[in-house]
N, C-alpha and C. Protein backbone atom coordinates (compact mmCIF):
# COMPACT_ATOMS: atom_id res chain seq x y z
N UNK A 1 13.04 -1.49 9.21
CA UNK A 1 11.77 -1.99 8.73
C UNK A 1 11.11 -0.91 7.89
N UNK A 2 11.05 -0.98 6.75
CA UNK A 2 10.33 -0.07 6.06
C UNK A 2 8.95 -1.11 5.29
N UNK A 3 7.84 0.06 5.26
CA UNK A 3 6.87 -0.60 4.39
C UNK A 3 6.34 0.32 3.50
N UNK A 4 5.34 0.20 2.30
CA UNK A 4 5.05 0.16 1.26
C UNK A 4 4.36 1.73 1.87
N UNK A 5 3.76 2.81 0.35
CA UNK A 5 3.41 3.76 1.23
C UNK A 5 1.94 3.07 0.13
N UNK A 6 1.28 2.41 0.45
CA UNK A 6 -0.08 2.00 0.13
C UNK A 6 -0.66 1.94 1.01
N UNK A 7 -1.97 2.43 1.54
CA UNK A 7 -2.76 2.20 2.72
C UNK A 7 -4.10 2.28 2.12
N UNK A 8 -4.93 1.33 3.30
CA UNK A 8 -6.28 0.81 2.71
C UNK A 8 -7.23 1.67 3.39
N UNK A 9 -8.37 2.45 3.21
CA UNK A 9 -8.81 2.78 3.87
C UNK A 9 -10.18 2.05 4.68
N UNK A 10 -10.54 2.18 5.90
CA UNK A 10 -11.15 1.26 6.51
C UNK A 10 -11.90 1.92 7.85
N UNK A 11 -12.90 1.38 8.33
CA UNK A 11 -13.49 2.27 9.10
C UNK A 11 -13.56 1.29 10.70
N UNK A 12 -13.51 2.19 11.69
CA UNK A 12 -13.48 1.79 13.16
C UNK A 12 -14.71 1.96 13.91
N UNK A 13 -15.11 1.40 14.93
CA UNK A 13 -16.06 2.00 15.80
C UNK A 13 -16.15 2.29 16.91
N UNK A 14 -14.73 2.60 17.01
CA UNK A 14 -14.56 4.26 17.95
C UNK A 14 -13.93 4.65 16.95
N UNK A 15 -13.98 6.26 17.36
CA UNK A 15 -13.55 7.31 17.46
C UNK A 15 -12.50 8.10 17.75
N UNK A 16 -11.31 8.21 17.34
CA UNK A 16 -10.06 8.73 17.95
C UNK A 16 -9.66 9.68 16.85
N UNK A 17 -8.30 10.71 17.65
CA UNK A 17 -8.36 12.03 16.87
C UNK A 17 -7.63 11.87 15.75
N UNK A 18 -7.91 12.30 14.64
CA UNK A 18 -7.46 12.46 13.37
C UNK A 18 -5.71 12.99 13.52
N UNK A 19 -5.25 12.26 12.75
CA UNK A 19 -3.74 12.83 12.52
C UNK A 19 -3.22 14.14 12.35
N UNK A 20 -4.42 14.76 11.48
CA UNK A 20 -3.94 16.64 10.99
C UNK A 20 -4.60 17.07 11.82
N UNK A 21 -5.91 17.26 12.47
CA UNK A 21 -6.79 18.25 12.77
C UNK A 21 -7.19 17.51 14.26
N UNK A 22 -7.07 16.44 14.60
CA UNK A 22 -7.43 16.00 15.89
C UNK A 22 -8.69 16.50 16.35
N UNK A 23 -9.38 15.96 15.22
CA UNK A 23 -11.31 15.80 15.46
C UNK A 23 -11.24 14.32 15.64
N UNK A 24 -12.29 13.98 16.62
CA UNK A 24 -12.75 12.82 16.28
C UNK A 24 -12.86 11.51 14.85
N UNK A 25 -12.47 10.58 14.65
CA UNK A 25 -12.94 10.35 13.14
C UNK A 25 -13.26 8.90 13.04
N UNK A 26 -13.60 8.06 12.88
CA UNK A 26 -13.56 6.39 12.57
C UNK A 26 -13.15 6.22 11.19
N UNK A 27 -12.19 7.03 10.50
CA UNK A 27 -11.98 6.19 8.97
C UNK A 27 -10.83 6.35 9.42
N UNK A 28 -9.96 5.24 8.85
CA UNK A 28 -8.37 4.77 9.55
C UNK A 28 -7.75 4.28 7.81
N UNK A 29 -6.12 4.81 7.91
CA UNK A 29 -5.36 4.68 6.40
C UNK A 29 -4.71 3.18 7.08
N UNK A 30 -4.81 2.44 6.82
CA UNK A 30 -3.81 1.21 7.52
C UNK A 30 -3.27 0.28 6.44
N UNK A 31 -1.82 0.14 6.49
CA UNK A 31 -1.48 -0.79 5.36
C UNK A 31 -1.76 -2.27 5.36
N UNK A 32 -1.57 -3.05 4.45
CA UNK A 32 -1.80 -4.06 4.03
C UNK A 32 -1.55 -5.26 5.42
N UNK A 33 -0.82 -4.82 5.99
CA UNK A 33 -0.51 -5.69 7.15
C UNK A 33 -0.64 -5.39 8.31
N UNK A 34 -0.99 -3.75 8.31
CA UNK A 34 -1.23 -2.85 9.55
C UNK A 34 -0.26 -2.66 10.45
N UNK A 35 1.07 -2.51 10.10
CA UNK A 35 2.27 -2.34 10.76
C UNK A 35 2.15 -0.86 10.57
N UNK A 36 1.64 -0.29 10.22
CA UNK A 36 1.37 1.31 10.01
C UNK A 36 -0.14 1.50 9.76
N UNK A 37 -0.79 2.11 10.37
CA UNK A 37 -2.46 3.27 10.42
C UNK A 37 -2.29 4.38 11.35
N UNK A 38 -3.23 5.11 10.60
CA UNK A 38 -3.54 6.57 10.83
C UNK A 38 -5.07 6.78 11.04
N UNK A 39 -5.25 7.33 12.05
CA UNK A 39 -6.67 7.58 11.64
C UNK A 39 -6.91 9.53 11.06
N UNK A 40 -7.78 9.79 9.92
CA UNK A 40 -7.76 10.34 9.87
C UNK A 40 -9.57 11.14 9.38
N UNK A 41 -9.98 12.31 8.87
CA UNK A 41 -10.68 12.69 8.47
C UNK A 41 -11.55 12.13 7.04
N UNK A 42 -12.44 11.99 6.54
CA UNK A 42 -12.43 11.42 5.26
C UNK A 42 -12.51 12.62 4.14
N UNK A 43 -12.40 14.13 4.86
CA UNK A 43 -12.36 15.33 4.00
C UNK A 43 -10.65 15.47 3.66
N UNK A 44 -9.73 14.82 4.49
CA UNK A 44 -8.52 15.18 4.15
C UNK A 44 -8.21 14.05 3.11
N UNK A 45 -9.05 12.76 2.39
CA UNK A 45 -8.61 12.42 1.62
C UNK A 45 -8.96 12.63 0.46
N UNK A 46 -9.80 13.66 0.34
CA UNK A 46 -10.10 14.27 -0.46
C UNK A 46 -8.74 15.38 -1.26
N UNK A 47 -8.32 16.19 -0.37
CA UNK A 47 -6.35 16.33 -0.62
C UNK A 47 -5.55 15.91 -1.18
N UNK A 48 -4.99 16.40 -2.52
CA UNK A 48 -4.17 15.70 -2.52
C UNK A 48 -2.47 15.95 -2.11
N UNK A 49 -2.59 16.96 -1.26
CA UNK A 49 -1.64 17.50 -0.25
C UNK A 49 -1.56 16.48 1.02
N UNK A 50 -2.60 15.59 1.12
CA UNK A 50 -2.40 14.37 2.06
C UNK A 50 -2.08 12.82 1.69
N UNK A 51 -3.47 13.07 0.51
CA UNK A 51 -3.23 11.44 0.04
C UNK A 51 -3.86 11.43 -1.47
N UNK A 52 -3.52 10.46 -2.00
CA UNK A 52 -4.36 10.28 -3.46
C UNK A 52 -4.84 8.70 -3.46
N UNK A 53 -6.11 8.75 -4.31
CA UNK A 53 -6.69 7.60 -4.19
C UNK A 53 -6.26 6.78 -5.27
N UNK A 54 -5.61 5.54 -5.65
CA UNK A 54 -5.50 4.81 -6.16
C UNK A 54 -6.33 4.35 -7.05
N UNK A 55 -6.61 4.19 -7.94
CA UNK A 55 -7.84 3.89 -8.76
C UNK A 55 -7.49 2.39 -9.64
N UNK A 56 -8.28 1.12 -9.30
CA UNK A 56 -8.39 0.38 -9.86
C UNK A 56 -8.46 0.11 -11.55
N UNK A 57 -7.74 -0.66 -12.01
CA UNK A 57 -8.26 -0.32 -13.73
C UNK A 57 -9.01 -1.39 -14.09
N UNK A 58 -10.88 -0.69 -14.91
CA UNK A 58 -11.51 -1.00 -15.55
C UNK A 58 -11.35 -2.59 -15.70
N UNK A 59 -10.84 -2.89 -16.56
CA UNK A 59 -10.64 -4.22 -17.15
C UNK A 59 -10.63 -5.14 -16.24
N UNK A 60 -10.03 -4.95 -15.26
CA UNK A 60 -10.10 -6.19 -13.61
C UNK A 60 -11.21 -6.17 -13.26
N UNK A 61 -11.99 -6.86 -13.09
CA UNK A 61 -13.18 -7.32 -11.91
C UNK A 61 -12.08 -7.19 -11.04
N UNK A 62 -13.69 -7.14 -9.54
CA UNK A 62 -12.90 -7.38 -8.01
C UNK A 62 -12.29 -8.43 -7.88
N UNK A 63 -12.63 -9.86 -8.71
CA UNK A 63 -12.23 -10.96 -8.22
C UNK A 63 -11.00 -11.29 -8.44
N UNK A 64 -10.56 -10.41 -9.53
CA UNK A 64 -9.42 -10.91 -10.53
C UNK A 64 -9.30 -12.45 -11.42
N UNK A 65 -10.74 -12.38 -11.73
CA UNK A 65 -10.62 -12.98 -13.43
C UNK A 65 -10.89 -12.56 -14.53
N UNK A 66 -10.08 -12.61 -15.49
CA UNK A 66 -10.27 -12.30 -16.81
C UNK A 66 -11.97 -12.26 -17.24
N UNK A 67 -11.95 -11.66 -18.54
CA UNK A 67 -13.35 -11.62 -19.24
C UNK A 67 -13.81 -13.24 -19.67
N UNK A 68 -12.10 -13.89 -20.09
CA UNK A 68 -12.15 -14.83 -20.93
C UNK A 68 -12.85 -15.73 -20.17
N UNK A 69 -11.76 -15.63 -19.17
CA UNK A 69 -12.26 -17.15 -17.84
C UNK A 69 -13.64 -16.84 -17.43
N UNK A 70 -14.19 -16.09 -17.51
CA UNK A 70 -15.81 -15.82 -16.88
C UNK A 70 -16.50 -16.42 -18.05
N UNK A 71 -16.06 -16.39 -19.49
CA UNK A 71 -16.65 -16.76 -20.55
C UNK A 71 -16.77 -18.47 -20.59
N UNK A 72 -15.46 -18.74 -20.55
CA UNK A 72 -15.48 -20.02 -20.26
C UNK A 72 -16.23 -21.01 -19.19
N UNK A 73 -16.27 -20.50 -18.06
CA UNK A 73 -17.09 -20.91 -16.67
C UNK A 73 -18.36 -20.74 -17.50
N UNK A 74 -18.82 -19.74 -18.02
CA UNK A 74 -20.19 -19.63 -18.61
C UNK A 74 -20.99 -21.04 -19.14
N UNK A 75 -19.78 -21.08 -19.99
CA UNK A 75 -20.10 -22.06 -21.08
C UNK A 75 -20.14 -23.43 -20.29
N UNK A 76 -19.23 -23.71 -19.29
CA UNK A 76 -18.95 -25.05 -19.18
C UNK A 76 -20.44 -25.21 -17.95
N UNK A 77 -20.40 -23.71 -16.87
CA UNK A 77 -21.95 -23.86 -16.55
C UNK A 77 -23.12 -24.60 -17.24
N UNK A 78 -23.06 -23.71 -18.40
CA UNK A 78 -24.38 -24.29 -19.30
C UNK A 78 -24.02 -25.72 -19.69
N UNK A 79 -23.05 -26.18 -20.08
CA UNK A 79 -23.24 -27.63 -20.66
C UNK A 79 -23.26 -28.89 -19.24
N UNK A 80 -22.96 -28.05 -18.77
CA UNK A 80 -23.18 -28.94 -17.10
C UNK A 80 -24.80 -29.21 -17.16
N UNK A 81 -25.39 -27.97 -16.95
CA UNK A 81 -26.83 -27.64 -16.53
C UNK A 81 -27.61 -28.77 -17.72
N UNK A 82 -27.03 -28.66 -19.30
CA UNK A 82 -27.70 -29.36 -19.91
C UNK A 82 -27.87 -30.67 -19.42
N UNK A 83 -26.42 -31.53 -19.52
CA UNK A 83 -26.70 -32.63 -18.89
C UNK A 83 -27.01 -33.03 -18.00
N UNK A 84 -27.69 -31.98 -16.95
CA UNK A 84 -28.17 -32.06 -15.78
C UNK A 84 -29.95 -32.38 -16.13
N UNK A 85 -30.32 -31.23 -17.23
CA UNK A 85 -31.60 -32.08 -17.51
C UNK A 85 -32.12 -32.98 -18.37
N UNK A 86 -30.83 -33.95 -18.90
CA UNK A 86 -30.41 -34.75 -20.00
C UNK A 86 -30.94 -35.90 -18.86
N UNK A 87 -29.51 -35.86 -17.92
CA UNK A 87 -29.97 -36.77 -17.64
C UNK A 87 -31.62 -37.05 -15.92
N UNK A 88 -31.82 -36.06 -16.08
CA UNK A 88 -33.22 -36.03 -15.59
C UNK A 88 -34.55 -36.45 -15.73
N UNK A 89 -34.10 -35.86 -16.88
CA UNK A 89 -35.28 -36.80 -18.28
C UNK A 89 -35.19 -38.03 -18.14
N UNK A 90 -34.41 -38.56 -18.25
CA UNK A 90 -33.97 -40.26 -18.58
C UNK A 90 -34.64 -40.69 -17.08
N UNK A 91 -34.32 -40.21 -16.02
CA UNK A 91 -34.21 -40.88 -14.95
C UNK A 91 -36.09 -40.38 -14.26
N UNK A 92 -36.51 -39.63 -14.71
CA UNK A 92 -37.71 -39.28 -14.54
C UNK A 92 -38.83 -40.84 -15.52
N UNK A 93 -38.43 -40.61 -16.62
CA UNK A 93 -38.79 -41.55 -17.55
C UNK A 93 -38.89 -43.43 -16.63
N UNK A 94 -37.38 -43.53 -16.35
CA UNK A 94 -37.38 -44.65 -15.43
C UNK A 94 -38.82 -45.00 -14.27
N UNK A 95 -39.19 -43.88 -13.62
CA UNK A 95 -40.24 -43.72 -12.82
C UNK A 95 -39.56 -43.60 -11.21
N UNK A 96 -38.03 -43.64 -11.14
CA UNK A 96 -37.68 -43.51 -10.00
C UNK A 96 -36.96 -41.55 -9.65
N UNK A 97 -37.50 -41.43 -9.22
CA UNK A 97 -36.94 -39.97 -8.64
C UNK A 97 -36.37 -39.36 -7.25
N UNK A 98 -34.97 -39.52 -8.02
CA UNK A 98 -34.02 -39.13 -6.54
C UNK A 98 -34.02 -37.77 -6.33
N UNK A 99 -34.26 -37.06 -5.46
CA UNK A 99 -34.14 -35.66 -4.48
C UNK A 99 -32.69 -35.36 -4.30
N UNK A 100 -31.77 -34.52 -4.46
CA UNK A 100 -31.06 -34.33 -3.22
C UNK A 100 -31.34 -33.83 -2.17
N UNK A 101 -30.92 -34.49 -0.79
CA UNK A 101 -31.27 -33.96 0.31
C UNK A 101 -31.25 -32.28 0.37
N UNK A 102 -32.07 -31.72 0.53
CA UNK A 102 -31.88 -30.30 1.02
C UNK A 102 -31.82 -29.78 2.62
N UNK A 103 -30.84 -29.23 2.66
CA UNK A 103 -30.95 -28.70 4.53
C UNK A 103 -31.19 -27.27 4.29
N UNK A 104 -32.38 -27.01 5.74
CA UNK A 104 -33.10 -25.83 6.08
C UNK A 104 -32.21 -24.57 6.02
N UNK A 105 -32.31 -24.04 5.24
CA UNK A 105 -31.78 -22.84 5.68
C UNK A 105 -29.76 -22.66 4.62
N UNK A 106 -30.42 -23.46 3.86
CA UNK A 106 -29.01 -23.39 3.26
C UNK A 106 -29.08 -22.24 1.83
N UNK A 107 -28.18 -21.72 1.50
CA UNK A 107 -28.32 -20.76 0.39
C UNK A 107 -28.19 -21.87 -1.08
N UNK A 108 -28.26 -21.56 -1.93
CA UNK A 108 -27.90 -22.70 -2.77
C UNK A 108 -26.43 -22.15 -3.74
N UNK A 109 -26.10 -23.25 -3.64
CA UNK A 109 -24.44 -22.47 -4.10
C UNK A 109 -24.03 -22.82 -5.86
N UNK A 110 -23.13 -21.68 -6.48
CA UNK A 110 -23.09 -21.99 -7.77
C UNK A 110 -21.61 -22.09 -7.70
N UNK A 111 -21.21 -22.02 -8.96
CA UNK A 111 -19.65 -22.78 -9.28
C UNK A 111 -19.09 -21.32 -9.37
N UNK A 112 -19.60 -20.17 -9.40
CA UNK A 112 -18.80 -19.14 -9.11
C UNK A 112 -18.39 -18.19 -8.13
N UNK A 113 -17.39 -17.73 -8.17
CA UNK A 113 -16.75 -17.57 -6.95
C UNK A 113 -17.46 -15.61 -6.36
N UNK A 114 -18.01 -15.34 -5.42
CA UNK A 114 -18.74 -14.42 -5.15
C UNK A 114 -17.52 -13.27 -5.04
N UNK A 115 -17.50 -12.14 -5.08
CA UNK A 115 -16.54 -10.94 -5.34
C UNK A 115 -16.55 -10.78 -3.59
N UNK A 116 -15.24 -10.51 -3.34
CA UNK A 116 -14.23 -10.05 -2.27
C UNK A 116 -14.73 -8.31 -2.09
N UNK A 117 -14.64 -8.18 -0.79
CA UNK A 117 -15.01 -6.81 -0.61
C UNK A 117 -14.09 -6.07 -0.45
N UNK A 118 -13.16 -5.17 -1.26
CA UNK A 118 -12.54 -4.46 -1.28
C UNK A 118 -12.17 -2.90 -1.00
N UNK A 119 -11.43 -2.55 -0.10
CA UNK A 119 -10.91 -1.35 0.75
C UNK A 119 -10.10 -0.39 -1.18
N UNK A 120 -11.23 0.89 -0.20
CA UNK A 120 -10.33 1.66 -1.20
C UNK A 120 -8.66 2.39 -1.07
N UNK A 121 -7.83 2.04 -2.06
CA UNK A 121 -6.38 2.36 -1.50
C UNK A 121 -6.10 3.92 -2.19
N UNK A 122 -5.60 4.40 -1.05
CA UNK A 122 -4.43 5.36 -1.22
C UNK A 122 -3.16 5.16 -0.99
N UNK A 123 -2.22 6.34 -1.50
CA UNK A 123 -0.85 6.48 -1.15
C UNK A 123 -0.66 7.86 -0.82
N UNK A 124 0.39 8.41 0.36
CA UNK A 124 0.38 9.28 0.94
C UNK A 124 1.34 10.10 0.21
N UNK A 125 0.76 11.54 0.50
CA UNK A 125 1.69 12.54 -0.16
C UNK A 125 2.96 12.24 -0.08
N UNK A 126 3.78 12.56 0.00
CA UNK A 126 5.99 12.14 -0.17
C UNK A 126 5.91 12.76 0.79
N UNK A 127 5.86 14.12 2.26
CA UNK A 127 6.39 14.57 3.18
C UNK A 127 5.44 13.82 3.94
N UNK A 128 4.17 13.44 3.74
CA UNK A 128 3.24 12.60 4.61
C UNK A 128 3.95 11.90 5.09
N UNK A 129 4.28 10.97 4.08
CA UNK A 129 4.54 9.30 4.31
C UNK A 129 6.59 9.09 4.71
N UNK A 130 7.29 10.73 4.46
CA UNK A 130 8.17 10.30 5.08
C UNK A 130 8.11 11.06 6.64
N UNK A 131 6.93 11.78 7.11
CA UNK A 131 6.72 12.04 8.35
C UNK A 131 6.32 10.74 8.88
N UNK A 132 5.62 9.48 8.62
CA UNK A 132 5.46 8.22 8.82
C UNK A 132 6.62 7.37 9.22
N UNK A 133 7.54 7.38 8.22
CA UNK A 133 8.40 6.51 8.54
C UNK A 133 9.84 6.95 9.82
N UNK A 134 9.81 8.17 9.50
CA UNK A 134 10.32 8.44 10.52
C UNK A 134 10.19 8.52 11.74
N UNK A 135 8.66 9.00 11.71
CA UNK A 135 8.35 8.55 13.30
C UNK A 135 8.21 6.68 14.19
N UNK A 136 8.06 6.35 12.78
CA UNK A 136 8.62 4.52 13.23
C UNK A 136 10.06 4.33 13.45
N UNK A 137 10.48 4.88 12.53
CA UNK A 137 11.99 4.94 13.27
C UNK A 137 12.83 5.59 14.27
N UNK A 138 11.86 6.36 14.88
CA UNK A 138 12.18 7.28 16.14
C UNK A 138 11.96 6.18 17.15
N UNK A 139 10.74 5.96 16.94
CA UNK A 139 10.14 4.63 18.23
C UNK A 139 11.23 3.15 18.15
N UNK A 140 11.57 2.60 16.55
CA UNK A 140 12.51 1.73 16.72
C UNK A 140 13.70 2.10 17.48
N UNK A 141 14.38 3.18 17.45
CA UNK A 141 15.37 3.62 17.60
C UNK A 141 14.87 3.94 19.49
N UNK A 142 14.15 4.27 19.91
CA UNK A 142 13.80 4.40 21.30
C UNK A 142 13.82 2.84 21.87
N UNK A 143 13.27 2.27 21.38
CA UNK A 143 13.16 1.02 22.13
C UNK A 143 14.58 0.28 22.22
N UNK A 144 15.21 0.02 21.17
CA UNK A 144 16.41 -0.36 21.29
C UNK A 144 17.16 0.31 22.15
N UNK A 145 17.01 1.75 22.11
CA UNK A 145 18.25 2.43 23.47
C UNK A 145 17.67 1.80 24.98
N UNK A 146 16.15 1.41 25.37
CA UNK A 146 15.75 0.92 25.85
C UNK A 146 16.05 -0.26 26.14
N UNK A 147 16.63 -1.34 25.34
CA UNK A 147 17.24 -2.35 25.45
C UNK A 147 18.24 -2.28 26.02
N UNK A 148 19.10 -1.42 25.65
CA UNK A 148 20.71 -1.67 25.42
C UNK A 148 21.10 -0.76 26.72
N UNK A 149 20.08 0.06 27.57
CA UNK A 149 20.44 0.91 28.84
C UNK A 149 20.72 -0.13 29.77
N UNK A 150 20.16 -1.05 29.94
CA UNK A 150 20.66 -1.56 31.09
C UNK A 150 21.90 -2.99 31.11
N UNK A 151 22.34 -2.82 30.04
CA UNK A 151 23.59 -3.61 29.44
C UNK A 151 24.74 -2.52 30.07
N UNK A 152 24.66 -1.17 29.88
CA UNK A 152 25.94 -0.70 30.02
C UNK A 152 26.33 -0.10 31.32
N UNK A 153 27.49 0.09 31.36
CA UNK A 153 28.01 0.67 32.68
C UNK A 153 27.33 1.52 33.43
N UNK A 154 27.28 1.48 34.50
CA UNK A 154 26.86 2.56 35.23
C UNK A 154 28.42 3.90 35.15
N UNK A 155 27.92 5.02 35.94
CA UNK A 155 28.48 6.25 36.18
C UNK A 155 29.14 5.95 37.59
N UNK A 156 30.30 6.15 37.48
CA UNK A 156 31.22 5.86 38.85
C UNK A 156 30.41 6.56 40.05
N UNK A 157 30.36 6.20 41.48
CA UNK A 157 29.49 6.69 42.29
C UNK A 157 30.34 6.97 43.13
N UNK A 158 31.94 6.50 43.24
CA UNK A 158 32.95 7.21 44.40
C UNK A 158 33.41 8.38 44.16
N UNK A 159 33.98 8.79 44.81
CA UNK A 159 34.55 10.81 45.14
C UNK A 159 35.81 10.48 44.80
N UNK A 160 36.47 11.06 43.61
CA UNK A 160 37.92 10.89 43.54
C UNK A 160 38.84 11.64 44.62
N UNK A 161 39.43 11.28 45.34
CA UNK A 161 40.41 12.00 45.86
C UNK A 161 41.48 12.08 45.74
């Protein structure tokens, strides 16, 4: 089982000891699926003898839509909204005026989609992250001998004579 050396950083509320220095810490490196975290210091990710921060590029929003598609939603917003007081007018004029129901306490919602809160990523130094995987593969490799001990023979227990 190997995984990606991308980890998100993310915060806990406890407290447990940091990976290098075993201080206390609540900021935790955990990957995408959390089959691997660390908790560690937030001065050691400052290092880049530990980790480097990944940096998003410019041009992406959080949401991941284009400039274009935001342009477009714009537009089709507004021509919505027009005929919204197109036909308002008309129906005001009539003398009958429908409400939509409003419920207490509701936010009022638009056609765009609100931005995702996003974890900042690192990737771990190269001896970091293969001190990582190896120690998963120490533990895979333990558990399986764990398996497989009580499948095999025992040690003869009579006295040859």
């Amino acid at each position: 089982m190997s995984f990606p050396n991308l980890y998100y950083k993310r915060t806990t509320a406890t407290a447990k000891a940091c990976y290098i220095c075993y201080k206390p810490t609540t900021v935790v490196l955990a990957t995408i699926d959390t089959s691997d975290f660390l908790y560690t210091c937030a001065i050691h990710l400052s290092d880049h003898g530990f980790a480097t921060r990944v940096l998003e590029p410019e041009s992406e929003n959080k949401i991941g839509i284009s400039v274009e598609e935001i342009a477009k939603l714009r537009e089709e917003k507004e021509k919505t909204d027009k005929d919204k007081t197109a036909d308002g007018e008309k129906k005001e004029d009539d003398g009958k005026s429908e409400k939509s129901p409003k419920v207490p306490g509701s936010l009022p919602t638009s056609g765009f989609l609100t931005p995702r809160p996003t974890h900042e990523k690192y990737i771990l130094h190269r001896d970091i992250f293969a001190l990582r995987v190896s120690e998963h593969r120490r533990r895979r490799q333990t558990s399986q001998v764990k398996d497989l001990a009580p499948r095999l023979p025992g040690a003869p227990s009579s006295s040859l004579s």
